[in-house]
Protein backbone atom coordinates (compact mmCIF):
# COMPACT_ATOMS: atom_id res chain seq x y z
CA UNK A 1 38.56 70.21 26.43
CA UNK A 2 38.64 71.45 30.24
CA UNK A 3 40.83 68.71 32.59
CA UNK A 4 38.11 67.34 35.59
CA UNK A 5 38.78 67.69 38.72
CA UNK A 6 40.08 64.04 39.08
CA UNK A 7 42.35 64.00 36.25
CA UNK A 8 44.30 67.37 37.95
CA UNK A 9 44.44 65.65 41.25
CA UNK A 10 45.77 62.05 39.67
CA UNK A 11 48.68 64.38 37.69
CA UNK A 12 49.47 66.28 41.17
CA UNK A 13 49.98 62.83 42.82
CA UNK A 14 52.23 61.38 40.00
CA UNK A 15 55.04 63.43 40.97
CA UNK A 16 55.89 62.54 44.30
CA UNK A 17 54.75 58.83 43.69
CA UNK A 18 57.27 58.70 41.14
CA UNK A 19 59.85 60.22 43.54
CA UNK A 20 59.19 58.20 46.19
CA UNK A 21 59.33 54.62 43.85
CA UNK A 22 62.38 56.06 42.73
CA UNK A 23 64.13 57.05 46.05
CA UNK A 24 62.72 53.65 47.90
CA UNK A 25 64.68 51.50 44.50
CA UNK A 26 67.39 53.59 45.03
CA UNK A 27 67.65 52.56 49.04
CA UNK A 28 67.37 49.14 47.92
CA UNK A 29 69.92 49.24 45.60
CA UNK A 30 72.45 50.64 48.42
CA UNK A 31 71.73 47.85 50.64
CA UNK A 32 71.51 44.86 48.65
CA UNK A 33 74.47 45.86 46.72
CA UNK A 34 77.06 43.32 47.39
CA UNK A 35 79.89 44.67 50.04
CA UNK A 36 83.36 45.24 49.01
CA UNK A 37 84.72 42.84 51.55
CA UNK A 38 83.53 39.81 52.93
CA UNK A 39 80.98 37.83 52.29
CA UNK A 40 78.38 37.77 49.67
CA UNK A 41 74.82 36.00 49.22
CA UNK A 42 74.57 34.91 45.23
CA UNK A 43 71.26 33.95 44.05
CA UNK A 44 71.56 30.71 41.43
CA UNK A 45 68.62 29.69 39.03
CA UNK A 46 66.44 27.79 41.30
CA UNK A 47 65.99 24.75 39.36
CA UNK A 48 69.30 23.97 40.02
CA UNK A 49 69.11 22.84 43.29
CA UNK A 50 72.16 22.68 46.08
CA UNK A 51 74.76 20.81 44.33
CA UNK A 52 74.99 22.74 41.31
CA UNK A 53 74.72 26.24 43.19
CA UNK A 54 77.80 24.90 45.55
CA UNK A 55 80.07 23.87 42.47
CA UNK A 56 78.79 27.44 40.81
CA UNK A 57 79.92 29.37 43.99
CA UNK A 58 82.92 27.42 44.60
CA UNK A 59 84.46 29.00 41.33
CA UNK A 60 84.38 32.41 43.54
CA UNK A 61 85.39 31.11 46.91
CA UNK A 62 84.50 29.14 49.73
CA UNK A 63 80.82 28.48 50.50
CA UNK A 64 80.30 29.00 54.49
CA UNK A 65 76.46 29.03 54.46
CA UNK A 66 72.96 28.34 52.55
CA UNK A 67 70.44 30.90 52.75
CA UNK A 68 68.38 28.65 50.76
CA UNK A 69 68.90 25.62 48.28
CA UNK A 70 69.91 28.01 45.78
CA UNK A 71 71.21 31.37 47.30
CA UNK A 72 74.93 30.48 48.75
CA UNK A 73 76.52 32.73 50.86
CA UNK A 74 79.94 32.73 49.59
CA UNK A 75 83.69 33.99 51.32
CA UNK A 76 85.34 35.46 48.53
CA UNK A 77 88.80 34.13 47.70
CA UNK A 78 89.03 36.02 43.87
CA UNK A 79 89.41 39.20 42.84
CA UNK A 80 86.07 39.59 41.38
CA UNK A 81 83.49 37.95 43.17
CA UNK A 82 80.26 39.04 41.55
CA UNK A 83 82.08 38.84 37.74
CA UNK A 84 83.28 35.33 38.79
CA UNK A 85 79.59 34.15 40.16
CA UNK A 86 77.87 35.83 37.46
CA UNK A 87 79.78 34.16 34.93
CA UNK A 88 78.74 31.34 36.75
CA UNK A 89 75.32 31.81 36.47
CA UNK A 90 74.22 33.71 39.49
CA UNK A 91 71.37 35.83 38.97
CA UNK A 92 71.92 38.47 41.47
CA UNK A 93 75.13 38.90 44.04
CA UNK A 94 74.10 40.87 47.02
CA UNK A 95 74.49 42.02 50.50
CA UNK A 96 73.93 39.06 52.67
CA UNK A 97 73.54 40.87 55.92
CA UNK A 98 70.56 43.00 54.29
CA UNK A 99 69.03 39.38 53.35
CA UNK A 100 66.84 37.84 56.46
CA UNK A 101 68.96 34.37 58.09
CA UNK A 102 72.07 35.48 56.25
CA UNK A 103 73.44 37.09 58.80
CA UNK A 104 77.22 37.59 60.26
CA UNK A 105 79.05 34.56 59.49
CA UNK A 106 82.46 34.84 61.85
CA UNK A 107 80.25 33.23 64.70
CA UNK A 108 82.09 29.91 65.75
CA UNK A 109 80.11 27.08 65.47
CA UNK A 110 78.92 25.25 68.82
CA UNK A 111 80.97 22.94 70.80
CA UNK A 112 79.86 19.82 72.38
């Protein structure tokens, strides 16, 4: 059986869309991974809701900031941070400055 015309042009685009999936994952991955130092967003179960994610996050250090009801952003105190909030039951532990409103947070609050 002879290959059409539109089968050899779908196999001559798998290629590079495969390379490009794999290199834009691979981008991701470097940016959301969590830093070394500093902060760190972890993302809890959201069912949980605020007051279980805080005493979750608290096991790894102190919790500065909420990006949402369940994703704390969390100032390390332990050795290992993402161990300590996975075994905690965080589902991911990344990057928070890669993660929109979870930005820098050494700014001093307001004063009145």
């Amino acid at each position: 059986m002879i290959p059409s015309s539109e089968s050899i042009k779908l196999r001559m685009l798998l290629l590079p869309t495969v390379i490009f999936a794999a290199s834009l994952l691979g981008a991701m991955g470097v940016m959301l991974a969590p830093p070394s130092s500093g902060p760190v967003a972890a993302v809890f179960p959201p069912w949980w809701g605020s007051v279980r994610s805080i005493i979750a996050a608290s096991a790894a250090g102190s919790v500065v900031r909420f990006g949402a009801p369940f994703v704390m952003i969390v100032e390390p105190n332990v050795r290992s941070p993402v161990v300590t909030l996975q075994h905690n039951g965080a589902w991911f532990v990344l990057n928070p400055q890669f993660l929109g409103g979870c930005g820098n947070t050494s700014q001093q609050p307001a004063r009145q």
